[in-house]
Structures are given as C-alpha cells and as structure tokens.
Protein backbone atom coordinates (compact mmCIF):
# COMPACT_ATOMS: atom_id res chain seq x y z
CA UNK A 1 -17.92 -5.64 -22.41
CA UNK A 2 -16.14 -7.29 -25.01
CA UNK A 3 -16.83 -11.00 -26.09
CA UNK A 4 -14.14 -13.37 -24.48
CA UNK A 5 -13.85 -16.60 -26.44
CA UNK A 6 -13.84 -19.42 -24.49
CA UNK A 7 -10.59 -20.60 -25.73
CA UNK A 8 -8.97 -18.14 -23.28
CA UNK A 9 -11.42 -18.25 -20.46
CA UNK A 10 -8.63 -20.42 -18.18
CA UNK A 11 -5.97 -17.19 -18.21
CA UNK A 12 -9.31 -14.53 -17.06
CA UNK A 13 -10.74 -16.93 -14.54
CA UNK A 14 -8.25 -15.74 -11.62
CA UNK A 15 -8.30 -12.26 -12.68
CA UNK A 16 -11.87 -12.05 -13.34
CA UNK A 17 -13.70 -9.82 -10.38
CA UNK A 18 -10.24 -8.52 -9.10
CA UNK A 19 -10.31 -5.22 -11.21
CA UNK A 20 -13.82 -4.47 -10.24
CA UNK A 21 -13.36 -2.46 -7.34
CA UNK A 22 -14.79 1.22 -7.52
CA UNK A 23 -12.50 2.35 -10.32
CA UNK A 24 -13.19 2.92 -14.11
CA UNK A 25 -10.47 2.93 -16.36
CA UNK A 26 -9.78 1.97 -20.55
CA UNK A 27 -6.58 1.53 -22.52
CA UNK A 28 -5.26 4.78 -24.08
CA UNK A 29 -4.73 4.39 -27.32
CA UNK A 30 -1.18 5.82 -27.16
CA UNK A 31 1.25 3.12 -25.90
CA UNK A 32 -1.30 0.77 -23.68
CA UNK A 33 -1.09 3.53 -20.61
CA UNK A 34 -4.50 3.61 -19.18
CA UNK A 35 -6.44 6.64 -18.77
CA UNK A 36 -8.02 6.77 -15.39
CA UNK A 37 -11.22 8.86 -14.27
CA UNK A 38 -11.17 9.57 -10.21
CA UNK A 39 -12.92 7.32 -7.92
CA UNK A 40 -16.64 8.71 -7.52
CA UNK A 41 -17.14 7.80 -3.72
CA UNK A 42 -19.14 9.34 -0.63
CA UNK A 43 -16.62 9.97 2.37
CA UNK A 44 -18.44 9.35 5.95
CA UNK A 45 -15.66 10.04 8.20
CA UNK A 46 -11.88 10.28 8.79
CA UNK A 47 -10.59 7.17 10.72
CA UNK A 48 -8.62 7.49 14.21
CA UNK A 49 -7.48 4.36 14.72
CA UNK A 50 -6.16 1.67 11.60
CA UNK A 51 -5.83 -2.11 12.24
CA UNK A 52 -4.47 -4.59 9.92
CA UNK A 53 -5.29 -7.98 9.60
CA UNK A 54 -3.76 -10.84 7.29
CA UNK A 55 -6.67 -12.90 5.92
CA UNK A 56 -5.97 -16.88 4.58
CA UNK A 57 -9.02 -18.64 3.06
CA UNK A 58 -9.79 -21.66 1.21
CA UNK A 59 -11.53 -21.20 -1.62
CA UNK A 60 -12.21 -24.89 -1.31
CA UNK A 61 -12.99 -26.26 1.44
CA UNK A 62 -11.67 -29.95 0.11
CA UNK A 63 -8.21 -28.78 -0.60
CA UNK A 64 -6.86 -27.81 2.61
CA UNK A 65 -2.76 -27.14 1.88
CA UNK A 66 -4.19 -24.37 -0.73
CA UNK A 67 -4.64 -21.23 1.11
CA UNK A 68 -5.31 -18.00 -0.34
CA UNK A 69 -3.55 -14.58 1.25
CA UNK A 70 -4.85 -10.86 1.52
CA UNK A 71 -4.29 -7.86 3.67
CA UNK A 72 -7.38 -6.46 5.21
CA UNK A 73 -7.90 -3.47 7.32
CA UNK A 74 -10.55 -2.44 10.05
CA UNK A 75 -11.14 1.73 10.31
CA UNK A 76 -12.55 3.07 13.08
CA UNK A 77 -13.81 6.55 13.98
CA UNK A 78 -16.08 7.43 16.96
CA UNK A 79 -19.43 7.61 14.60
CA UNK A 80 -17.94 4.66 12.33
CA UNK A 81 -15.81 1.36 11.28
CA UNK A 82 -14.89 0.39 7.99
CA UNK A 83 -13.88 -2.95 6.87
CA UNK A 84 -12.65 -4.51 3.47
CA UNK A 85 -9.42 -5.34 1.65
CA UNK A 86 -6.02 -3.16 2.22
CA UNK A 87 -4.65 -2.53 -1.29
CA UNK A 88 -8.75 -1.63 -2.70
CA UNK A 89 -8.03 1.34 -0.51
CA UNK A 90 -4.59 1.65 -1.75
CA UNK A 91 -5.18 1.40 -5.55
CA UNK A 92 -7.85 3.87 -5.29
CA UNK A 93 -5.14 6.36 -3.76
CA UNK A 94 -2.75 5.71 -6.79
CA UNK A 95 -6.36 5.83 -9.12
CA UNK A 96 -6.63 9.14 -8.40
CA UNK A 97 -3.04 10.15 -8.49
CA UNK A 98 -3.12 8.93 -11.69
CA UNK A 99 -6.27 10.72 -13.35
CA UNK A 100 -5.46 14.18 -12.30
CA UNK A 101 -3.30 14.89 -15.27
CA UNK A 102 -2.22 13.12 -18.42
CA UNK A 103 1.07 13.34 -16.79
CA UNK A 104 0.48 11.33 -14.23
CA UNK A 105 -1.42 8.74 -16.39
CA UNK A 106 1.23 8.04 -18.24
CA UNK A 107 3.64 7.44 -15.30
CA UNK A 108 4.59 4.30 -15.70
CA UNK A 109 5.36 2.73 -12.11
CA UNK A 110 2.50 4.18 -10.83
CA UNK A 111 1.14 2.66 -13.42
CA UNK A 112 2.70 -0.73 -12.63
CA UNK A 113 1.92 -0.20 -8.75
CA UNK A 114 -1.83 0.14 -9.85
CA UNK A 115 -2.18 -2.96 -11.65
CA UNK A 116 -0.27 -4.61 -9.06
CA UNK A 117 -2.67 -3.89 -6.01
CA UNK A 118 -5.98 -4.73 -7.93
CA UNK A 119 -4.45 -8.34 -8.65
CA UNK A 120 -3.80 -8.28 -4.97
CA UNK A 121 -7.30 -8.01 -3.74
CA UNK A 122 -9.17 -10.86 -2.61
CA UNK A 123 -11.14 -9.61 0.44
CA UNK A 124 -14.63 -9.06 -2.00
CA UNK A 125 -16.45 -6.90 0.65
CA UNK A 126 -16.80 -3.44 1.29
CA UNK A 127 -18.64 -2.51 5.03
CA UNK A 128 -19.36 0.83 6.95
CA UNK A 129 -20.50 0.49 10.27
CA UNK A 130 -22.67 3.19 11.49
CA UNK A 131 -22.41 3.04 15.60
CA UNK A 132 -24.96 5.58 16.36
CA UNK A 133 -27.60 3.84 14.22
CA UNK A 134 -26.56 0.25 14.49
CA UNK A 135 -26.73 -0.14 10.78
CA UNK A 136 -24.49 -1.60 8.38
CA UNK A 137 -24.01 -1.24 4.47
CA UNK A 138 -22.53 -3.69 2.73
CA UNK A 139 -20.94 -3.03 -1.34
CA UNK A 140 -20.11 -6.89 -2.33
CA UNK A 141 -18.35 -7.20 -5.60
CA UNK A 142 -19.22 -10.94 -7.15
CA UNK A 143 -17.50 -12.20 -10.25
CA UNK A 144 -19.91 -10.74 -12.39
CA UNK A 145 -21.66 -7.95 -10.43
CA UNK A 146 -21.42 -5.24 -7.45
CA UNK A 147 -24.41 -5.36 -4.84
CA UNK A 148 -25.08 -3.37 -1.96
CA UNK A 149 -27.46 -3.53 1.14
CA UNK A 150 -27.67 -2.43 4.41
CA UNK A 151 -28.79 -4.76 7.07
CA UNK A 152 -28.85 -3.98 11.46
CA UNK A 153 -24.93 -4.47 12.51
CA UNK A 154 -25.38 -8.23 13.59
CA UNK A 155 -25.11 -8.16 17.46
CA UNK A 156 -22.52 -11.09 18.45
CA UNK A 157 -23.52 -13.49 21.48
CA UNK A 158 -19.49 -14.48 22.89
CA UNK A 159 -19.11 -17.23 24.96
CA UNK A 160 -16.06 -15.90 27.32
CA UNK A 161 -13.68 -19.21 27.86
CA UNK A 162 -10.56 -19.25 30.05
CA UNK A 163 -6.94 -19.22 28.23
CA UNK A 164 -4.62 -16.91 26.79
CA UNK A 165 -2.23 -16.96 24.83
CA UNK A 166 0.00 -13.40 23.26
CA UNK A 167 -0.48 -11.82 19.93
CA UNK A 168 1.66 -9.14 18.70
CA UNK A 169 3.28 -8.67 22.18
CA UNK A 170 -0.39 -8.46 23.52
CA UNK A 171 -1.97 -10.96 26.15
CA UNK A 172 -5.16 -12.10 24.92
CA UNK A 173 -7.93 -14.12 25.86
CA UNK A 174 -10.29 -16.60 24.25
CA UNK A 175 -14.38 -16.14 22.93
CA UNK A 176 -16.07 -18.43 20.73
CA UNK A 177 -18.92 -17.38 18.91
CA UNK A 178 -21.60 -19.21 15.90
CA UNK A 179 -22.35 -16.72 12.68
CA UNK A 180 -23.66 -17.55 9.77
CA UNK A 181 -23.26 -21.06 9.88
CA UNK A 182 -19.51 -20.92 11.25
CA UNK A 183 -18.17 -21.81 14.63
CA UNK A 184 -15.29 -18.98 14.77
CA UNK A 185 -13.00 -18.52 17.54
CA UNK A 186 -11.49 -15.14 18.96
CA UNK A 187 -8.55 -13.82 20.65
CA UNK A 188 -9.03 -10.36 22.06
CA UNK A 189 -6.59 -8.01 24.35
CA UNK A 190 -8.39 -6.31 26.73
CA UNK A 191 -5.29 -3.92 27.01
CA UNK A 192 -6.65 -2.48 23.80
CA UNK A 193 -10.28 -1.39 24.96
CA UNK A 194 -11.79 -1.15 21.56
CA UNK A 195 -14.88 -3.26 20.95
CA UNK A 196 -14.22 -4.36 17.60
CA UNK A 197 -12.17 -6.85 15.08
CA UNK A 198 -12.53 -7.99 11.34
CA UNK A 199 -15.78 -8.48 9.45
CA UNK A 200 -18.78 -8.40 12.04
CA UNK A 201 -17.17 -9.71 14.99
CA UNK A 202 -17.47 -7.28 17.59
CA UNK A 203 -18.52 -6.68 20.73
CA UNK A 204 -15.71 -8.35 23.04
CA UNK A 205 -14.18 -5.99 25.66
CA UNK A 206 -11.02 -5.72 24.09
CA UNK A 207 -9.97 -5.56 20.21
CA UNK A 208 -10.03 -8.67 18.17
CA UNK A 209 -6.20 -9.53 17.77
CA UNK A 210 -7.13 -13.34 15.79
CA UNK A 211 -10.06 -14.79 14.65
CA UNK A 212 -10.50 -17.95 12.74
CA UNK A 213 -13.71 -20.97 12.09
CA UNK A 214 -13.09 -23.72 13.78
CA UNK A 215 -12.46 -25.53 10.16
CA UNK A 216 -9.44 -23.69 9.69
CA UNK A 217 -11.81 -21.80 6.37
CA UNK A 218 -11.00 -18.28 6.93
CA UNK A 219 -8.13 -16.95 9.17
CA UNK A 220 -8.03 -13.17 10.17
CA UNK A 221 -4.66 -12.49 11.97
CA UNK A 222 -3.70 -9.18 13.54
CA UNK A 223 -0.45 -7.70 11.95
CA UNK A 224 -0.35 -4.19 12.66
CA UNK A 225 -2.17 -1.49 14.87
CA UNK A 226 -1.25 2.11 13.76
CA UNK A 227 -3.21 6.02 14.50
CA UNK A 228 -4.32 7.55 11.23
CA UNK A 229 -3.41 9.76 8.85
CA UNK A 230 -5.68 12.75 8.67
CA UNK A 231 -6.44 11.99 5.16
CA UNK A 232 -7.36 8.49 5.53
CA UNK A 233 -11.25 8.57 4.78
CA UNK A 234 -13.71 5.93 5.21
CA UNK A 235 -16.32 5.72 1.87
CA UNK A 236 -18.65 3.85 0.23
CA UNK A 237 -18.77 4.24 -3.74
CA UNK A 238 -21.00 6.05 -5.66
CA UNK A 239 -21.52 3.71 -8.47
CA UNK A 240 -24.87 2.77 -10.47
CA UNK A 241 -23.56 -0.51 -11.08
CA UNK A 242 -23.97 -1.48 -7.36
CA UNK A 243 -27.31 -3.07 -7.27
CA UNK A 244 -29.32 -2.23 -3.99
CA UNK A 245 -30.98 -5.35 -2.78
CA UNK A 246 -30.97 -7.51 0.51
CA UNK A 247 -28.55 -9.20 2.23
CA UNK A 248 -30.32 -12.25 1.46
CA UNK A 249 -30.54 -11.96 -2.49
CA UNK A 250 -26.90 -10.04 -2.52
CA UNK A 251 -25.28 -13.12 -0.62
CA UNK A 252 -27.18 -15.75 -2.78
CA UNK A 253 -26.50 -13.83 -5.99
CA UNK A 254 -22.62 -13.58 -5.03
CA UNK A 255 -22.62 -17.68 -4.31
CA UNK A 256 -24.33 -18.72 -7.58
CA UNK A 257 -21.84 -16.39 -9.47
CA UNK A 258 -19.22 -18.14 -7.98
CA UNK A 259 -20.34 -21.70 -8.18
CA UNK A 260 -22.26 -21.44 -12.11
CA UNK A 261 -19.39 -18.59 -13.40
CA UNK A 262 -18.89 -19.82 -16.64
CA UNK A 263 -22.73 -20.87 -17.46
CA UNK A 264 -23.66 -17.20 -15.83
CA UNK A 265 -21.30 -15.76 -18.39
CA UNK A 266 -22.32 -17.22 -21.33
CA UNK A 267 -25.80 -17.02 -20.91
CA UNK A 268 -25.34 -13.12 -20.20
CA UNK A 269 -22.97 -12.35 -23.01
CA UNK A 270 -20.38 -11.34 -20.94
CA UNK A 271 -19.10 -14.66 -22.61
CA UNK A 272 -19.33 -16.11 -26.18
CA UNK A 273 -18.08 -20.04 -27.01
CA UNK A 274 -16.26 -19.66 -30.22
CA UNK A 275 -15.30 -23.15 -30.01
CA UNK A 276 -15.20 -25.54 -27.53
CA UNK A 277 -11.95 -26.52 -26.04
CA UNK A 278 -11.06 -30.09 -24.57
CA UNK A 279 -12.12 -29.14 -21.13
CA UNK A 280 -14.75 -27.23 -21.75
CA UNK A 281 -17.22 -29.93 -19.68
CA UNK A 282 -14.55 -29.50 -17.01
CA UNK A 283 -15.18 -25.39 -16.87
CA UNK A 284 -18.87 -26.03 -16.76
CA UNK A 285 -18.93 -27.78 -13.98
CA UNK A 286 -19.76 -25.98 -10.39
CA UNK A 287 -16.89 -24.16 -8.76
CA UNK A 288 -16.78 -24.25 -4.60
CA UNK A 289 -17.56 -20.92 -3.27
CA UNK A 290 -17.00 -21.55 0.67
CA UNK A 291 -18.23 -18.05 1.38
CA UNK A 292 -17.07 -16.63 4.91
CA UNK A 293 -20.57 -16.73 5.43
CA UNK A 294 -22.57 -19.91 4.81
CA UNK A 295 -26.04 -19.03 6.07
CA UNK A 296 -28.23 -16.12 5.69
C-alpha cells in the first residue's frame, strides 16, 4: 500500500476500512476507470426468505445527537442465515458485472454506483449461521485488517415481558435479553414464525421486527420483509487476507484498531509522517470504538 502522508490523513479517516470488503480492484491507467477482478467467494446456500433492517449507531457513545445510518440484511435458508451490511452484497453484484469484460469496466455509472455502495457500508461484519451444526463464522473487517473465526451460535436466554406495540403493520411483543455486555431489548411478531432477527439475536418465537441496547448505542429496525430471488446466494469470501483467529483476539484486534488507528498505521507503514500538521497530537489521541459488542 502506498505511503499516505499525514498531511492528508483527516480526508482518508472516514473512508478508511469502507472499501475493504471482499473486492480487489486498481486504477486503470486509461482515464481513472478501475479494472475489477470478480469476487473470489464460497457460496453455502441460496436464501428463501430476505429481511431488512435499518441500523443507527453511535460511534461515540458521548455524543448522542450523532447517529450513524446503514442498511443491513438477515438471509435465511433452511440449513443457514446470513447477516451483514446491504450494499457489501450489492457492490459485489455490480463488482462482478463490472470485471467480466473491459466493456463493462469502463461503464461509467456502474462505475459510479460501485463507488457509491462501498462508501455506504458501515455494518463491519460478515456472519453465516450454520443451523444444523450450531456454528457460526464470523469475517470482521477492522480499519486495518480482515479476521475471521468461527465460534458456537451464542444461544440467547429472553426474558418474555408483557406489551406490544406494531411494527411494519405487525403486532409485536416485548423480550429483553444481556449480550456481550449490552442490555438490548426486542420486539418480535409471532405472526411471522421465524426464530431469528439481526446479529445473534435469535431464538424468540417470532421474527425480530426491532431491536435496540437499552443506551440507545445500536438500533436495528425492521424495514422490509421480501422472498428471494433464486440467485441471491449466501457466501463467505475466499480471501488470504482474512486472518483465522478467535473471537476473542479478532474482537480485541478490531477495538485497538479502532481506538490507536493512527499510531497502528504509522508504526505498520501503512502510514508515513512527512510532517506534522497542527493537530497532529489531536489525531494521536484514542478514538471511541463503542463496538456492538463490549465483552468477550
């Protein structure tokens, strides 16, 4: 990767860990088009069933009136769910469009429309639920690296609490759960008798139509319930850069990215200081992280 002087770090910092999502591309040297290689995945299943979910989050936790938005969806299959961010799955689609001929690389709105959806990502994990085996592998892209484990599909323990509200048209009622440090709080329609909702929190007889942390940190709300397309495929990525590890060393790994990016950077290479600007003290200080999960 190419040195970044420091000078310009404050334009990458927001952009920084968005492209790196399963794709490989480079800039053509004919105009600034990029030429795109096809996403090198393994496909587990075709999905029955797609749910949508809007996701807010803080980034930090101090500064509450400063939410960030993305579009997540939950795949599930008889044998499988998938879960991770919307327009990853998207921008691979228009990926692969693009790299099957020069042609199409040099299209220029689907060009524009790829660019577009990887700024649009912010939901940083990747998870395939197998239901048979109860296991679950995880491909977390940090600001600086791509890990992957696989850990037993965490088994929720609901607490089933009278009042209901509607969702979408859909009467729901209320569960409360802990994870990972988190009090979160569920809505779930029991007219729609599938056991499952964003991230990890299934298990409630009904689907997960809202689910938020009693902080108001990280807000998943149901926006759209819809049958599959036949080729909508549910894959992991076959990519060497994915480190296999634990949970525990992925999700501590991911944090101190986060927190010490700058630091991490320079002390790596990704980064060289070519001279120090004003703030530079400022940039080297921590960054909050306020992970959706806070214990592991």
């Amino acid at each position: 990767m190419k040195h970044i002087s420091i000078l310009v770090l404050c334009l990458l910092l927001c952009h920084i860990g968005r492209a790196q999502t399963g794709r490989a591309f480079m800039t053509s040297p004919d105009g600034g088009m990029y030429a795109y290689k096809k996403i090198n995945h393994t496909v587990y299943d075709t999905t029955d069933v797609n749910v949508f979910y809007k996701v807010s989050f803080l980034p930090d936790s101090t500064k509450k009136d400063r939410y960030r938005d993305g579009q997540t969806l939950l795949m599930i299959s008889d044998d499988y769910t998938w879960f991770g961010d919307y327009y990853i799955i998207k921008a691979d689609s228009v990926n692969n469009y693009l790299a099957k001929s020069k042609k199409n690389a040099h299209d220029k709105k689907a060009n524009d429309d790829f660019n577009m959806l990887v700024t649009k990502t912010t939901f940083d994990y990747i998870m395939l639920a197998d239901l048979k085996s109860s296991q679950t592998t995880v491909q977390l892209r940090s600001p600086l690296n791509k890990y992957q484990y696989t850990y037993p599909t965490p088994q929720i323990q609901w607490t089933l609490l009278p009042g209901d509200t509607i969702i979408n048209d859909l009467q729901c009622k209320k569960a409360t759960c802990r994870y990972a440090g988190r009090n979160f709080i569920a809505w779930y329609a029991e007219s729609m008798p599938l056991p499952y909702g964003p991230f990890v929190f299934g298990g409630l007889p009904g689907l997960v139509m809202k689910l938020y942390d009693d902080k108001l940190n990280w807000i998943f709300t149901n926006n759209g319930i819809s049958k599959a397309a036949p080729t909508d495929m549910m894959y992991l990525y076959k990519d060497k850069k994915y480190k296999k590890t634990t949970r525990e060393k992925a999700l501590s790994a991911y944090r101190n990215e986060v927190e010490n990016f700058v630091s991490i950077a320079i002390e790596s290479g990704v980064m060289t200081v070519v001279k120090k600007s004003p703030n530079f003290d400022k940039m080297m200080a921590p960054r909050p992280s306020n992970m959706l999960e806070l214990e592991w």
